[in-house]
C-alpha atoms as a PDB file:
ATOM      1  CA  UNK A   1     -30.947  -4.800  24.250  1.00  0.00           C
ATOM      2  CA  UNK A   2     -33.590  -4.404  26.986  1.00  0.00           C
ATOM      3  CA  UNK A   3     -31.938  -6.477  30.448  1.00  0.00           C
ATOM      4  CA  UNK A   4     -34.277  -8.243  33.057  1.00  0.00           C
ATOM      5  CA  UNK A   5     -33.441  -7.864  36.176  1.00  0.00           C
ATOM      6  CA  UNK A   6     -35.378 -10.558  37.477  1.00  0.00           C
ATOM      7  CA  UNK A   7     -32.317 -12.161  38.896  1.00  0.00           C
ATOM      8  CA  UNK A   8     -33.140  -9.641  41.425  1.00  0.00           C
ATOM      9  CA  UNK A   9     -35.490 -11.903  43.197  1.00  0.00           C
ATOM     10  CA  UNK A  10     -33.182 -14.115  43.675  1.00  0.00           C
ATOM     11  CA  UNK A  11     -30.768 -12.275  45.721  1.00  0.00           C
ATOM     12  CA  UNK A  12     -30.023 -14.599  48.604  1.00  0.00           C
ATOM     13  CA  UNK A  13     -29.642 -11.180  50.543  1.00  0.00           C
ATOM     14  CA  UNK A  14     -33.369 -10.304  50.035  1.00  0.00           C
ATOM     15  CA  UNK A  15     -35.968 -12.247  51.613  1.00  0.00           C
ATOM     16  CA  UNK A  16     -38.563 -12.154  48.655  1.00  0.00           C
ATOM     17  CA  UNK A  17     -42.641 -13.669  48.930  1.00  0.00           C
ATOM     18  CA  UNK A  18     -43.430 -15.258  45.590  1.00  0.00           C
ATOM     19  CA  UNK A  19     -39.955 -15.221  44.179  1.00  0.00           C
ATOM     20  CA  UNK A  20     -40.366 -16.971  41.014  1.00  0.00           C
ATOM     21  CA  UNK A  21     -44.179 -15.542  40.105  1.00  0.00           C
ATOM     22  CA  UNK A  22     -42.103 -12.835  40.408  1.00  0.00           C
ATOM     23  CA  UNK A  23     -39.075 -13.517  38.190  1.00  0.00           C
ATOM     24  CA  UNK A  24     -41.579 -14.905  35.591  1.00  0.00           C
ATOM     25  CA  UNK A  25     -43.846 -11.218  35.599  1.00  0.00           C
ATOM     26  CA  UNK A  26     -40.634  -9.305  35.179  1.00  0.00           C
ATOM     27  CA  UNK A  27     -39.533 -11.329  32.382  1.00  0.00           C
ATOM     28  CA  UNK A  28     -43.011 -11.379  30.852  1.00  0.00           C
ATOM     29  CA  UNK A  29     -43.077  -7.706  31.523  1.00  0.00           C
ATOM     30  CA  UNK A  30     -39.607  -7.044  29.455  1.00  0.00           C
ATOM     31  CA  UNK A  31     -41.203  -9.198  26.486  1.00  0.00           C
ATOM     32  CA  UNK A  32     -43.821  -7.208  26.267  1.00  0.00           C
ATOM     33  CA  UNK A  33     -42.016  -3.658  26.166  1.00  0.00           C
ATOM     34  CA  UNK A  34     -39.816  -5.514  23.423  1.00  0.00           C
ATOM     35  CA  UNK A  35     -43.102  -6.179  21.575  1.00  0.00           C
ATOM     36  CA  UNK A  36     -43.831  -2.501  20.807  1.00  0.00           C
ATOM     37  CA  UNK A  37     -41.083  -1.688  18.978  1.00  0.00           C
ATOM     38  CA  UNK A  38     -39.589  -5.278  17.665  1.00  0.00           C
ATOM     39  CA  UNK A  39     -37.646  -4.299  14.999  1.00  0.00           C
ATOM     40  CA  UNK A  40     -35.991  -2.203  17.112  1.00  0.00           C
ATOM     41  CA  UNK A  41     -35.465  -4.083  20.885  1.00  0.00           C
ATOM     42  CA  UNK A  42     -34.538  -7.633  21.595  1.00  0.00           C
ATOM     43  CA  UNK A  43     -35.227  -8.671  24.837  1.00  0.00           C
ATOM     44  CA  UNK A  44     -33.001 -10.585  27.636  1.00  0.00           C
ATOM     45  CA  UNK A  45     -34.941 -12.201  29.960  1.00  0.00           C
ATOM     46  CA  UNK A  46     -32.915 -13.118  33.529  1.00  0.00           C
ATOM     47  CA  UNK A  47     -32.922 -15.868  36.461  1.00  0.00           C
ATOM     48  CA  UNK A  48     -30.509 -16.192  39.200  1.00  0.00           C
ATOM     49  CA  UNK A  49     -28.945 -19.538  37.890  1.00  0.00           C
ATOM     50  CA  UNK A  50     -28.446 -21.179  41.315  1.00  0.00           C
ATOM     51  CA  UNK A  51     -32.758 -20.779  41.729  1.00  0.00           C
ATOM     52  CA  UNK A  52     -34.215 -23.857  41.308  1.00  0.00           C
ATOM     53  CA  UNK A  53     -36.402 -22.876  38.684  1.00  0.00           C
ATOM     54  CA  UNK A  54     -33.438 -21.716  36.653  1.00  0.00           C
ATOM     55  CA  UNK A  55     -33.367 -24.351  33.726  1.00  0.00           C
ATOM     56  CA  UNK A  56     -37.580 -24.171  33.588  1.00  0.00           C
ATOM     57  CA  UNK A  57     -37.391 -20.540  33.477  1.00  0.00           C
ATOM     58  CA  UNK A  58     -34.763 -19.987  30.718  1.00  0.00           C
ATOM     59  CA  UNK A  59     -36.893 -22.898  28.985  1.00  0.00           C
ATOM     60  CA  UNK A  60     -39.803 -21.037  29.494  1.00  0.00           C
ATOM     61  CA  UNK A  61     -37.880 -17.720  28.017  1.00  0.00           C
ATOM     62  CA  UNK A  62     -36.398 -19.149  24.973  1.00  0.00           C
ATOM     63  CA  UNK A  63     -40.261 -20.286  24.351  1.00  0.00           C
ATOM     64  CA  UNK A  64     -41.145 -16.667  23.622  1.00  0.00           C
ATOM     65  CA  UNK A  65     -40.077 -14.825  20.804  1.00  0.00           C
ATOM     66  CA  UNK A  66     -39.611 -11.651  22.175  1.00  0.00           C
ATOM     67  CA  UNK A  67     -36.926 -12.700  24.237  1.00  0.00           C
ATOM     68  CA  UNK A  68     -33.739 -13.459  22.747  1.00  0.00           C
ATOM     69  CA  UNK A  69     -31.176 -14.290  25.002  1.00  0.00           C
ATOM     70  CA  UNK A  70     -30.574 -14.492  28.754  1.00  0.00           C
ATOM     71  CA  UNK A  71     -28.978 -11.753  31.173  1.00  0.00           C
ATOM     72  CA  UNK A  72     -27.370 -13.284  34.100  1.00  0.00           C
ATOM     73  CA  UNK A  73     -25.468 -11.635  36.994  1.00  0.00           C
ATOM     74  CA  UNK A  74     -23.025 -13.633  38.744  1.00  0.00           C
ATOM     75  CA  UNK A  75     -22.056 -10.930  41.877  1.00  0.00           C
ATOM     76  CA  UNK A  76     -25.733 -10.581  42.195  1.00  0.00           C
ATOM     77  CA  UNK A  77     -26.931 -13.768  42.182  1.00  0.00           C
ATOM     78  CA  UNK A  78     -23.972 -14.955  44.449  1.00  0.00           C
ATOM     79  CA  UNK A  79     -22.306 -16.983  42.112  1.00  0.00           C
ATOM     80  CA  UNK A  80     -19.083 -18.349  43.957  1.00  0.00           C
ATOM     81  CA  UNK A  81     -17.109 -19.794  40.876  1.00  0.00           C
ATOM     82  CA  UNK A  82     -14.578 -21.217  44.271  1.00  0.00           C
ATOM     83  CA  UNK A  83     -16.970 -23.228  45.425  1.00  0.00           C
ATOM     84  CA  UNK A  84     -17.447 -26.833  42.790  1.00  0.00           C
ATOM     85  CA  UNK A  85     -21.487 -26.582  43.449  1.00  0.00           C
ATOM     86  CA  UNK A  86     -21.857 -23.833  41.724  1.00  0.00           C
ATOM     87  CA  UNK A  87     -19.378 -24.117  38.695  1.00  0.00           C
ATOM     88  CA  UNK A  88     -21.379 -27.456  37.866  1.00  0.00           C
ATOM     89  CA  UNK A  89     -24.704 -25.482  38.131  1.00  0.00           C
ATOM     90  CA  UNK A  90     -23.297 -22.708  35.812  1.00  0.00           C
ATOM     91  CA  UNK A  91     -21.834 -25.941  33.557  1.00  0.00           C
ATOM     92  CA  UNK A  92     -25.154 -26.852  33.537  1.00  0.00           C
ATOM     93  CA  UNK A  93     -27.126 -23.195  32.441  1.00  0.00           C
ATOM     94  CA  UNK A  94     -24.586 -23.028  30.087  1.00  0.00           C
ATOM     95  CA  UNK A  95     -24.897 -26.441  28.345  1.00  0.00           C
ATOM     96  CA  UNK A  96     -28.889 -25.893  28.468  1.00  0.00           C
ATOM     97  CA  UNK A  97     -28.152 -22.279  26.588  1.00  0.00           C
ATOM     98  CA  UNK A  98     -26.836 -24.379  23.891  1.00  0.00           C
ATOM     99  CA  UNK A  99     -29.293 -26.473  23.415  1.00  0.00           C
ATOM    100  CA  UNK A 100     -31.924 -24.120  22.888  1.00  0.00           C
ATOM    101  CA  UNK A 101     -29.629 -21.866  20.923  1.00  0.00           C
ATOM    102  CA  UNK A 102     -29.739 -19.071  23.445  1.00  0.00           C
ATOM    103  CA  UNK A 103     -27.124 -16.070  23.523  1.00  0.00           C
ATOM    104  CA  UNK A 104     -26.318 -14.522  26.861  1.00  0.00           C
ATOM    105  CA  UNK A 105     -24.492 -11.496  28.322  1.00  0.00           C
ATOM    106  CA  UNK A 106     -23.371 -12.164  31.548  1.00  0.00           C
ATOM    107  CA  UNK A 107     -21.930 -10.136  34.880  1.00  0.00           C
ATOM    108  CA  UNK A 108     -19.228 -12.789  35.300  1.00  0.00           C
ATOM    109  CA  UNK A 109     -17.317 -10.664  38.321  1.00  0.00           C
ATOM    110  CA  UNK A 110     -18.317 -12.598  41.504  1.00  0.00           C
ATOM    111  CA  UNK A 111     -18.002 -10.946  44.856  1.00  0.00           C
ATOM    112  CA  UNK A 112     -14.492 -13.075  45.523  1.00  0.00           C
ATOM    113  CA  UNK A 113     -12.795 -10.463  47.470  1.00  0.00           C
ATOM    114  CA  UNK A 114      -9.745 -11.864  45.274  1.00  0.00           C
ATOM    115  CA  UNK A 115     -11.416 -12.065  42.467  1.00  0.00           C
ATOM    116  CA  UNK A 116      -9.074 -12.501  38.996  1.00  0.00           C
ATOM    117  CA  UNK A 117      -7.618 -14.718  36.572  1.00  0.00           C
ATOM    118  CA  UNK A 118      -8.134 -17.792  39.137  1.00  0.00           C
ATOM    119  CA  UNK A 119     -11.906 -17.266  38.450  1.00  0.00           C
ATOM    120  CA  UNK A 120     -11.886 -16.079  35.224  1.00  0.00           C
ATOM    121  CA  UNK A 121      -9.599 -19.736  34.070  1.00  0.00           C
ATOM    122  CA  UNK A 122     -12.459 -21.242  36.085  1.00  0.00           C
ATOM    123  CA  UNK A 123     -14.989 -19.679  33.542  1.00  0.00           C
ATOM    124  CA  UNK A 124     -12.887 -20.897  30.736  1.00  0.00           C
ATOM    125  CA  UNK A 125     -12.316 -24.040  31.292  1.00  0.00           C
ATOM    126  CA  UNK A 126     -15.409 -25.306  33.257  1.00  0.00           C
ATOM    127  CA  UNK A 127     -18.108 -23.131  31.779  1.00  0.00           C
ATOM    128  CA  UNK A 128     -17.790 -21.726  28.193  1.00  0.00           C
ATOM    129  CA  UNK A 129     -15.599 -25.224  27.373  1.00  0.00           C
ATOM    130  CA  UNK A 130     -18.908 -26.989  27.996  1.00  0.00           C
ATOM    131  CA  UNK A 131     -20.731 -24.787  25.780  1.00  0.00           C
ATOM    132  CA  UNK A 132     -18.028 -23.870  23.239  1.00  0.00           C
ATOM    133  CA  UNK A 133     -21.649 -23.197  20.741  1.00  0.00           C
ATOM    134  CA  UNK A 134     -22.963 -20.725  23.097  1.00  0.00           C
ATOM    135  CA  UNK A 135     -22.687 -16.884  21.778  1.00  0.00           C
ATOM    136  CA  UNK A 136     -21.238 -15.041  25.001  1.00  0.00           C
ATOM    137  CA  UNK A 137     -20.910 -10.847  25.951  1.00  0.00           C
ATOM    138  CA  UNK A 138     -18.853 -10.423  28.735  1.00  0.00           C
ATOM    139  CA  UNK A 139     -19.894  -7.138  30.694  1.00  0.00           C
ATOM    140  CA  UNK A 140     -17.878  -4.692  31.830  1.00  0.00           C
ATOM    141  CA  UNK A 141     -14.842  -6.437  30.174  1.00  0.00           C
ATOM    142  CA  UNK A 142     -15.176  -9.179  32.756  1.00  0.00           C
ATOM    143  CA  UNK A 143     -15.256  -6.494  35.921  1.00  0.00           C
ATOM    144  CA  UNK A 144     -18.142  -4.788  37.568  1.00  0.00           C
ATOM    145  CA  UNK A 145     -17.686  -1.091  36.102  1.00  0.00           C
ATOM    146  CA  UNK A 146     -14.161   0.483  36.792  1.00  0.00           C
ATOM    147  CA  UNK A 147     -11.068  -1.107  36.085  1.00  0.00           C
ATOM    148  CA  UNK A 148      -8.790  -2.462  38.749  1.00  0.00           C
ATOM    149  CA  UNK A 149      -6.363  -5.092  39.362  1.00  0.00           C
ATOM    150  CA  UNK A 150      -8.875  -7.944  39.750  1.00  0.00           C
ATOM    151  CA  UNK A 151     -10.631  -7.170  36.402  1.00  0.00           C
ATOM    152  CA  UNK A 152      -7.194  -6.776  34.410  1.00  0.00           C
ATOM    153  CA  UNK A 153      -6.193  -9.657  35.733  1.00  0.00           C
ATOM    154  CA  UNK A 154      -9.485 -11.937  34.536  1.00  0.00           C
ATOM    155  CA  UNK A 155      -8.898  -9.818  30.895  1.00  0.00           C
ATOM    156  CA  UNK A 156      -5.564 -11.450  31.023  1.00  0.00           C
ATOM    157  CA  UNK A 157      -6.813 -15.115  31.549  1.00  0.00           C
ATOM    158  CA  UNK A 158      -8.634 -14.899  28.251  1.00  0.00           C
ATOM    159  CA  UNK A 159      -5.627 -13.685  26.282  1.00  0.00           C
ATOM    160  CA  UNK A 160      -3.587 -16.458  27.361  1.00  0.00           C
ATOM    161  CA  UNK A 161      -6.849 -18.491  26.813  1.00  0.00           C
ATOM    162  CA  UNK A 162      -7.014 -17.473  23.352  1.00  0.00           C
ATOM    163  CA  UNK A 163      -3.395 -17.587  22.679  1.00  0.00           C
ATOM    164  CA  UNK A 164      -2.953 -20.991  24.462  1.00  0.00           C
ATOM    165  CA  UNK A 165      -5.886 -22.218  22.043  1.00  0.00           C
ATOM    166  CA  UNK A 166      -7.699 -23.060  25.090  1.00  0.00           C
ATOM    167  CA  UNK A 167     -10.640 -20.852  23.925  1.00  0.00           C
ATOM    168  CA  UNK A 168     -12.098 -19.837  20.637  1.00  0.00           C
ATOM    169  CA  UNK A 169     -12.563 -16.286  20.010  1.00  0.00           C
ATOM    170  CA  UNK A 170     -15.471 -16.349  17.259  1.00  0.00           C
ATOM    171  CA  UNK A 171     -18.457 -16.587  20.008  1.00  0.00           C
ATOM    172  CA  UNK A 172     -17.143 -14.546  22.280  1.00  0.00           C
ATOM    173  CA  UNK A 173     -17.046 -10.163  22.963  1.00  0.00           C
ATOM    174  CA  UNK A 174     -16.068  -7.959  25.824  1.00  0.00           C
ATOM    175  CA  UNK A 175     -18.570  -4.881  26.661  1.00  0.00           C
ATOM    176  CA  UNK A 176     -16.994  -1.791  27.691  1.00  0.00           C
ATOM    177  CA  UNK A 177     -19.948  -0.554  29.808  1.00  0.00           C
ATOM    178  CA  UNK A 178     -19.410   1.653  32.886  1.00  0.00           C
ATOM    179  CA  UNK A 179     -15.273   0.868  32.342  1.00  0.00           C
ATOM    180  CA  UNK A 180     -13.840   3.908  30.953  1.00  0.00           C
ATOM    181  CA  UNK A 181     -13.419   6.855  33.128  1.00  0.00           C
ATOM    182  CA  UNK A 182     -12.275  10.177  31.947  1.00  0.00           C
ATOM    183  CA  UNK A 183      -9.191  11.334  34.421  1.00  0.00           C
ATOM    184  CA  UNK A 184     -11.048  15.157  34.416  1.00  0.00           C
ATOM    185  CA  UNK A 185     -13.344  13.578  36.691  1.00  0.00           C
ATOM    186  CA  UNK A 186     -10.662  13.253  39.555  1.00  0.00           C
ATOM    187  CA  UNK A 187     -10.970  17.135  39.498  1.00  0.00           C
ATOM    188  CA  UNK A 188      -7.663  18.347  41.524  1.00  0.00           C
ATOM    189  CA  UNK A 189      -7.104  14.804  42.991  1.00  0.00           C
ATOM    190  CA  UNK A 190      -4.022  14.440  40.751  1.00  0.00           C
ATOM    191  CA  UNK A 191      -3.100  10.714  42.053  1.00  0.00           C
ATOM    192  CA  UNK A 192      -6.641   9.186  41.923  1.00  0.00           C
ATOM    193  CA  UNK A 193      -6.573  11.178  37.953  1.00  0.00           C
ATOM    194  CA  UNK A 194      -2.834   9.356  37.486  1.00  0.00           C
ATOM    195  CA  UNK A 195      -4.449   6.069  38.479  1.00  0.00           C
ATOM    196  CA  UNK A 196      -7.784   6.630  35.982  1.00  0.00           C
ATOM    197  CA  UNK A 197      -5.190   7.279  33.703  1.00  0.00           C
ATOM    198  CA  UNK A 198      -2.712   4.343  34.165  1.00  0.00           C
ATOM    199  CA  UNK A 199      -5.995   2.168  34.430  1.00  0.00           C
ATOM    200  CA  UNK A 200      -7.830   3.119  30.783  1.00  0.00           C
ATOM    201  CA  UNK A 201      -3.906   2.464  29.562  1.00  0.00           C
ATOM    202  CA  UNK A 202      -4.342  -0.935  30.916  1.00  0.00           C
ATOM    203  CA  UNK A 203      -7.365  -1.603  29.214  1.00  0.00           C
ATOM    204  CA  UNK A 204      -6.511  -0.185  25.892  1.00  0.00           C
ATOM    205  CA  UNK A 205      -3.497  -2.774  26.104  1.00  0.00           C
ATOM    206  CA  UNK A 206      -5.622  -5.800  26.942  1.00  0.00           C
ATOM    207  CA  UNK A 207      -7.940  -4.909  24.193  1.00  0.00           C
ATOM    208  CA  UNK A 208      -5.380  -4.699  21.712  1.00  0.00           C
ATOM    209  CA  UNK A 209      -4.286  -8.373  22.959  1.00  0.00           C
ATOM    210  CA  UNK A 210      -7.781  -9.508  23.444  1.00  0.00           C
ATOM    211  CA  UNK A 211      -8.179  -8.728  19.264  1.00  0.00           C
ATOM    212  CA  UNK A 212     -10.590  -5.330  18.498  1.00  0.00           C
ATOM    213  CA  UNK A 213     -12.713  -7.042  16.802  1.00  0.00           C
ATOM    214  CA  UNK A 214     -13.602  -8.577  20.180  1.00  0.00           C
ATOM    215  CA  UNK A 215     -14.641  -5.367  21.811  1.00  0.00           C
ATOM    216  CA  UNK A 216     -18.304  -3.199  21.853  1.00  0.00           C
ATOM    217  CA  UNK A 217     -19.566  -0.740  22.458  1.00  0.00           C
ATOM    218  CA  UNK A 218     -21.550  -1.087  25.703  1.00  0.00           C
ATOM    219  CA  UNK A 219     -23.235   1.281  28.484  1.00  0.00           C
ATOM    220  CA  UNK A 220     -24.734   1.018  31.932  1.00  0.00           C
ATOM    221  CA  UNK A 221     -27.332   3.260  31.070  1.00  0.00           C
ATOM    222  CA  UNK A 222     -28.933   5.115  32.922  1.00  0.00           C
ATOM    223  CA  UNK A 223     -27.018   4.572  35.438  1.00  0.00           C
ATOM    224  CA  UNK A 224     -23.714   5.463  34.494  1.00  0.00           C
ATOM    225  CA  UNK A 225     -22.560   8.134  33.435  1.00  0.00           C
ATOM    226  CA  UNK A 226     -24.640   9.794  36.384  1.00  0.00           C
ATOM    227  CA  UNK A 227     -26.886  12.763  35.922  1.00  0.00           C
ATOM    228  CA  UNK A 228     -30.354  13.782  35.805  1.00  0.00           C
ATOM    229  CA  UNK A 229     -30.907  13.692  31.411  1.00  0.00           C
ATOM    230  CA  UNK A 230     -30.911   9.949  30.976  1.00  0.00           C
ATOM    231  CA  UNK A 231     -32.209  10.694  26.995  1.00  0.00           C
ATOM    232  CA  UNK A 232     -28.358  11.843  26.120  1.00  0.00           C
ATOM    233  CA  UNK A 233     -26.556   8.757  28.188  1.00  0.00           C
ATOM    234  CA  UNK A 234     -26.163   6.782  25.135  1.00  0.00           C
ATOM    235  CA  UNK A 235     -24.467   9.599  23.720  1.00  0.00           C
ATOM    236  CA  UNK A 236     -22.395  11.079  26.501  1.00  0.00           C
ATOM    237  CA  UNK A 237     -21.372   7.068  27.139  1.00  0.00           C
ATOM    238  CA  UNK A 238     -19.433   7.540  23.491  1.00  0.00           C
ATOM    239  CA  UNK A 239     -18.136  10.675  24.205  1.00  0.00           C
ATOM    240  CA  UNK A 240     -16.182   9.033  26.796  1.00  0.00           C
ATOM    241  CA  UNK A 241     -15.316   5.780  25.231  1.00  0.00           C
ATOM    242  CA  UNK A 242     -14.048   8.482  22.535  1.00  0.00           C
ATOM    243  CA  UNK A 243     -12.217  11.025  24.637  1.00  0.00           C
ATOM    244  CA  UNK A 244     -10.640   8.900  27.163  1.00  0.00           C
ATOM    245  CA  UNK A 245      -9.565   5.444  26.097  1.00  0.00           C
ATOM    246  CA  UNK A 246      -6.359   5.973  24.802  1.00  0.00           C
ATOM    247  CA  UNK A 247      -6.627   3.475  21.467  1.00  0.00           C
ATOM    248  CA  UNK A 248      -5.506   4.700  17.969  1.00  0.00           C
ATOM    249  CA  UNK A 249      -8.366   6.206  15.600  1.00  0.00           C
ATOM    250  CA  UNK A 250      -8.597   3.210  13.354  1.00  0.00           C
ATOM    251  CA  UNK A 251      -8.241   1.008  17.116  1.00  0.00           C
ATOM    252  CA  UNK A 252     -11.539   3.386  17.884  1.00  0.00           C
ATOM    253  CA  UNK A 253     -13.400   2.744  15.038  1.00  0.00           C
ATOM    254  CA  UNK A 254     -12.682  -1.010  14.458  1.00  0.00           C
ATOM    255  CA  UNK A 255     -14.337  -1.215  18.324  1.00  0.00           C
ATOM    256  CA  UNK A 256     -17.226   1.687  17.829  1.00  0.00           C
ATOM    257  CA  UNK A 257     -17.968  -0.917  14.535  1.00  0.00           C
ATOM    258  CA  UNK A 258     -18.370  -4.101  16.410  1.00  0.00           C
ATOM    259  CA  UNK A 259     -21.786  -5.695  16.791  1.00  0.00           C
ATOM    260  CA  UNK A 260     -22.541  -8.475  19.525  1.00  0.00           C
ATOM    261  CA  UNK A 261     -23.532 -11.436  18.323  1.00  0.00           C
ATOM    262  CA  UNK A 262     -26.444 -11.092  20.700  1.00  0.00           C
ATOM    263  CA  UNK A 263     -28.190  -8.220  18.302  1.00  0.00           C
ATOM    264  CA  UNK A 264     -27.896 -11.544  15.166  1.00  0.00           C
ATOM    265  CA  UNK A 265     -29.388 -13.928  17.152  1.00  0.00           C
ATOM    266  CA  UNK A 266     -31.856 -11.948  18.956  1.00  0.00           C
ATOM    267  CA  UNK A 267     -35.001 -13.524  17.235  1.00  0.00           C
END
């Protein structure tokens, strides 16, 4: 998958001249990097889905078949799902997804300071509920990379989700990008390796309850893991997953096997 990051432009932190001939060349740009090798890449193309231009834009994006789905990130694009104004605008980008048969993979951690299953029910509920059609890849299993209390606790509204029959789990999968962390890292800090530790427990748990068959394989590359070689990130991204999550070998491959329904639909 090749990500946009035109949502950059929208940052309402960034003062930006000619923000959507802007968003439009990025996303025109990623469709045509996706256009020398398409049997290979399928391209996302992005919007900050509070713009104005949102709707027109991912209209514009599902026009072009080298773009298969949409990247949004809510912390990023200051996404507030607190505040009703924007849940009905993400209601909205969500019900015009389905309609033009769109997949997306989406940042859904907001900057909420208390950020957890209040927001994630929110998402539930409000946003996928409206678009129950909609093929969905949470990122960094519903955090922002790490795992802490906020982010276990959003993991946990979608297991009682599923188990409550509030939400279907066929469209749905949970990246594991930039979440794992091997305790080694900590070097002699023994209590930040304990809490690495006690966190990638955590997420093995959820991931058992969240089904593995609802987990992939995911990276932040390049950016994470950190280093100066991005050509073996991919690589050094499973060595982790491998060496540090603490699930069963069959647990391991049954989530290494996975394939987001993004990579089906990508046209």
């Amino acid at each position: 998958l090749v990500l946009s990051n035109s949502y950059m432009f929208g940052v309402p932190d960034i003062e930006v001249a000619d923000e959507l001939e802007k968003v439009r060349a990025e996303n025109d740009y990623v469709a045509s990097q996706v256009a020398e090798y398409p049997t290979r890449l399928i391209g996302l193309c992005s919007v900050n889905p509070l713009a104005a231009y949102a709707l027109d834009e991912i209209a514009r994006c599902a026009g072009d078949p080298r773009l298969g789905g949409l990247k949004l990130h809510l912390a990023n694009s200051d996404v507030d799902l607190t505040k009703e104004a924007h849940v009905e605008t993400m209601t909205a980008v969500f019900g015009h997804l389905e309609e033009l048969g769109l997949p997306v993979l989406v940042h859904m951690r907001t900057r909420n300071p208390e950020y957890g299953a209040d927001d994630a029910n929110v998402f539930i509920d409000r946003v996928l509920a409206t678009a129950p059609g909609v093929h969905v890849q949470i990122a960094h299993m519903a955090g922002w990379g790490g795992y802490d209390d906020g982010t276990d606790a959003a993991l946990g509204a979608f297991v009682a989700a599923f188990e409550e029959g509030r939400l279907a789990r066929d469209n749905l999968v949970f990246g594991l990008g930039a979440v794992v962390f091997l305790p080694e890292a900590a070097g002699d800090n023994e209590e930040l390796a304990a809490m690495v530790r006690d966190a990638n427990q955590k997420l093995a748990q959820r991931i058992r309850q969240l089904g593995t068959e609802r987990v992939v394989f995911a990276t932040d590359w390049p950016s994470c893991p950190p280093g100066d070689d991005a050509s073996v990130g991919i690589e050094k991204n499973l060595e982790l997953v491998r060496s540090a999550l603490p699930l069963s070998e069959e647990e391991m491959e049954q989530v290494l096997a996975n394939v987001s329904g993004i990579f089906s639909l990508g046209r």
